[in-house]
C-alpha atoms as a PDB file:
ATOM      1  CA  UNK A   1       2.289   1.550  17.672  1.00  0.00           C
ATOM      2  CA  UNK A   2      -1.022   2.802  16.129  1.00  0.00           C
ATOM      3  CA  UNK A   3       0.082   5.856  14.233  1.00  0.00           C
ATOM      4  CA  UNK A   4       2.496   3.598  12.643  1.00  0.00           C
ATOM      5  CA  UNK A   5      -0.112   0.315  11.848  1.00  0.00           C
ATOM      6  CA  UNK A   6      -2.069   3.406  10.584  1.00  0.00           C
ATOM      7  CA  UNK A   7       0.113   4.770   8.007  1.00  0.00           C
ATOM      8  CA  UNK A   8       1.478   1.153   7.456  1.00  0.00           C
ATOM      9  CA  UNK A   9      -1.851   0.147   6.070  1.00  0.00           C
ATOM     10  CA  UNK A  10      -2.427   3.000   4.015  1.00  0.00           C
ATOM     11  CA  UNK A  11       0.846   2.827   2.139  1.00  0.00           C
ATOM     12  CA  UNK A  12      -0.278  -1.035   1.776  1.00  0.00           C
ATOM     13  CA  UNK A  13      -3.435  -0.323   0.753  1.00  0.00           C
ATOM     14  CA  UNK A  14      -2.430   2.844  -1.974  1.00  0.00           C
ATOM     15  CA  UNK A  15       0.035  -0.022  -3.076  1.00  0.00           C
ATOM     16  CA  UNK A  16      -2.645  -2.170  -4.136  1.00  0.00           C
ATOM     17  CA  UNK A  17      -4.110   0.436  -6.334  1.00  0.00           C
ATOM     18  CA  UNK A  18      -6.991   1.586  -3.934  1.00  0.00           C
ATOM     19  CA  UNK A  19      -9.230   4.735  -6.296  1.00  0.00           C
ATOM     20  CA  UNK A  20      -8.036   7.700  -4.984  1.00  0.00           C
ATOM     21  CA  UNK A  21      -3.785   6.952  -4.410  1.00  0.00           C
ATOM     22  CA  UNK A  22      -1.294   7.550  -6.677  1.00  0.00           C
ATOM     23  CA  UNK A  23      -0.843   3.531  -7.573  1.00  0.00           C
ATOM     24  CA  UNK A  24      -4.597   3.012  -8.825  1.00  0.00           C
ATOM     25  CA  UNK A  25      -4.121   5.839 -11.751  1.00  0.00           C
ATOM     26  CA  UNK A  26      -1.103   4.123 -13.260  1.00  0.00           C
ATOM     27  CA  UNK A  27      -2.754   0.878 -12.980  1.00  0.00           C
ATOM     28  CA  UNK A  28      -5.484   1.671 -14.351  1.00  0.00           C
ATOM     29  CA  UNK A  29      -3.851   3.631 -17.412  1.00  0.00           C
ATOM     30  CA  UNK A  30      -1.796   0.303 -17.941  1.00  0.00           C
ATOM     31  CA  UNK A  31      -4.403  -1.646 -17.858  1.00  0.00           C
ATOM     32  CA  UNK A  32      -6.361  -0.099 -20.435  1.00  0.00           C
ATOM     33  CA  UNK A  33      -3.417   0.298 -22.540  1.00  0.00           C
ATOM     34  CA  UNK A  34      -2.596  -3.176 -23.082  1.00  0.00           C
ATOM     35  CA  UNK A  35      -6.117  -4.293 -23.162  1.00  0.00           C
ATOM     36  CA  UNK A  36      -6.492  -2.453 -26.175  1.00  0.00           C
ATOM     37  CA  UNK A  37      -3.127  -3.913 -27.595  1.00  0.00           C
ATOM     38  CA  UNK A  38      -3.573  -7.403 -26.254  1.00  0.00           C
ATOM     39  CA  UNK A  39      -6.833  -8.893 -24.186  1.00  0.00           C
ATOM     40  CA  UNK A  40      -4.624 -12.025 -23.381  1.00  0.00           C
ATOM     41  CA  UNK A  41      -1.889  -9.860 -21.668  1.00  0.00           C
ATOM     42  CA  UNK A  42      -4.214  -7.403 -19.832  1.00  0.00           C
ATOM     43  CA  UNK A  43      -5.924 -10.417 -18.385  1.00  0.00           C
ATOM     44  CA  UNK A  44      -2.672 -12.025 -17.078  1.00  0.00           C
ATOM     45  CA  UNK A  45      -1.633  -8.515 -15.910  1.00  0.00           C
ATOM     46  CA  UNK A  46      -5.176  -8.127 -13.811  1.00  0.00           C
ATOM     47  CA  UNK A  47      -4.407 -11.428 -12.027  1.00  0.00           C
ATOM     48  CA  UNK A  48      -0.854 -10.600 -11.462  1.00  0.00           C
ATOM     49  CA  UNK A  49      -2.436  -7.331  -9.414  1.00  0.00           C
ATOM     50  CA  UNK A  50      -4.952  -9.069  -7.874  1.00  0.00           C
ATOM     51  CA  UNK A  51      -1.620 -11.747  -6.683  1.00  0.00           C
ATOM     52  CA  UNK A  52       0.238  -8.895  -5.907  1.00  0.00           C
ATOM     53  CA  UNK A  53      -2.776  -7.299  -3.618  1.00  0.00           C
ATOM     54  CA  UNK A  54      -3.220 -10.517  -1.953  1.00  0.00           C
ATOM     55  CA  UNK A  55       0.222 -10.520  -0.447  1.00  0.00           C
ATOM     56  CA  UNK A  56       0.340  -6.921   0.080  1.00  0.00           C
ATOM     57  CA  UNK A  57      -2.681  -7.708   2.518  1.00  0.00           C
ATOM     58  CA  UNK A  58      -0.947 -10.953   3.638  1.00  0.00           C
ATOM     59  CA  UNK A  59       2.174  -8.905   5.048  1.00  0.00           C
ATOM     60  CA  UNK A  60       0.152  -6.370   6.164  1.00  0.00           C
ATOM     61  CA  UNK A  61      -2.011  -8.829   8.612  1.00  0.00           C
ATOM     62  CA  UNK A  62       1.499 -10.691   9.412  1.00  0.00           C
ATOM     63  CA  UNK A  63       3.548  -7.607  10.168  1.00  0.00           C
ATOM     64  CA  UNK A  64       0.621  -5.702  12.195  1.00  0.00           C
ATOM     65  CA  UNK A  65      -0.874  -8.618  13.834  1.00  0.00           C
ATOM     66  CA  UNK A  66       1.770 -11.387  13.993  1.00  0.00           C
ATOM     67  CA  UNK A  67       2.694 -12.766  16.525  1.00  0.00           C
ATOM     68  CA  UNK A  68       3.317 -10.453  19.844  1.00  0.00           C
ATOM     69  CA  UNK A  69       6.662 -10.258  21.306  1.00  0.00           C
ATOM     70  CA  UNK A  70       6.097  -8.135  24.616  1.00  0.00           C
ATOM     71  CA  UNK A  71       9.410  -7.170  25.387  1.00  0.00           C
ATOM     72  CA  UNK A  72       9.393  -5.350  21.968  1.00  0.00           C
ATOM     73  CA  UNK A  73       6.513  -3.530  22.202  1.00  0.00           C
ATOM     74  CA  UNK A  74       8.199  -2.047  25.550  1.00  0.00           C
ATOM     75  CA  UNK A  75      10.885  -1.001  23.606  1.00  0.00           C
ATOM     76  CA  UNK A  76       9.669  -0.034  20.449  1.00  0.00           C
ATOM     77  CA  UNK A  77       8.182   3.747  20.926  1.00  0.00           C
ATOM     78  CA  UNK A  78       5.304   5.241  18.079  1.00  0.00           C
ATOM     79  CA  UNK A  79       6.546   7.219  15.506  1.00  0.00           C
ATOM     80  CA  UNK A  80       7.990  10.546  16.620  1.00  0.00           C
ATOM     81  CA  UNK A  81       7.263  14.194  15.222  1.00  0.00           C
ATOM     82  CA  UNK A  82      10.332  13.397  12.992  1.00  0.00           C
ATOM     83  CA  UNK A  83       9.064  10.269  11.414  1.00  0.00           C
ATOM     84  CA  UNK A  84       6.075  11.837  11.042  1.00  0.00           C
ATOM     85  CA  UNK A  85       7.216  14.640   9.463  1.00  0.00           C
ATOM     86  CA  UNK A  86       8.992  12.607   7.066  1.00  0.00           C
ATOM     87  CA  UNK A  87       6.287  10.549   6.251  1.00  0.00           C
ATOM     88  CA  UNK A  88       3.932  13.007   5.670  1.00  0.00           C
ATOM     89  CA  UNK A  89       4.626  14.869   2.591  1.00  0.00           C
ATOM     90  CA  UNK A  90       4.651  11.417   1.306  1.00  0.00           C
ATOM     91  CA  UNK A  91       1.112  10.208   2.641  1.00  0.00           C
ATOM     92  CA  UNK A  92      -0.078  13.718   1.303  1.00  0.00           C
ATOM     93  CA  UNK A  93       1.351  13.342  -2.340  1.00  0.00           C
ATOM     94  CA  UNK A  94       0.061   9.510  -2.605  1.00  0.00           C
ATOM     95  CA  UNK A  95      -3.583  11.335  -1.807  1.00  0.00           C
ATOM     96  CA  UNK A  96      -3.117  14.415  -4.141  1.00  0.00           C
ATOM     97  CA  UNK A  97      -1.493  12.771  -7.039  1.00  0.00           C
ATOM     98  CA  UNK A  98      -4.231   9.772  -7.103  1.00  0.00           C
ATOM     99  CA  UNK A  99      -7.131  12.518  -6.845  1.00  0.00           C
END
């Protein structure tokens, strides 16, 4: 399922707060926010997102390259022109709203 690991990834990734998605602008405004407010907070805040990308990466490795059960990758097709289409308006507006 490579179209799927593919957009899998990104939507882990953009969840992380990777410059350029939708997730590293609000972030990033927080961020700054409360460091301006409170240095103690925005520093507990920074590790909490640095926690949170760590197990966003963790599930992404366990999910994608777990372990392999072959009778389900017999059964389990790619994503089809419908998933796709549903999914991509999404992938698109993560892009255009973080640039």
């Amino acid at each position: 399922m490579p179209l799927y690991a593919l957009i899998f990834l990104f939507f882990s990734i953009a969840n992380i707060g990777l410059p350029g998605t939708s997730s590293f602008i609000g972030e990033f405004i927080i961020l700054v926010g409360v460091y301006e407010v409170n240095t103690f907070a925005a520093a507990f805040s920074a590790i909490g997102i640095v926690l949170g990308g760590a197990y966003s990466l963790y599930l992404a490795n366990r999910i994608l390259f777990g372990n392999i059960n072959l009778t389900a990758i017999t059964v389990s097709p790619d994503l089809n022109r419908r998933e796709l289409a549903t999914l991509f308006p999404l992938f698109f507006l993560v892009l255009v709203i973080g640039l």
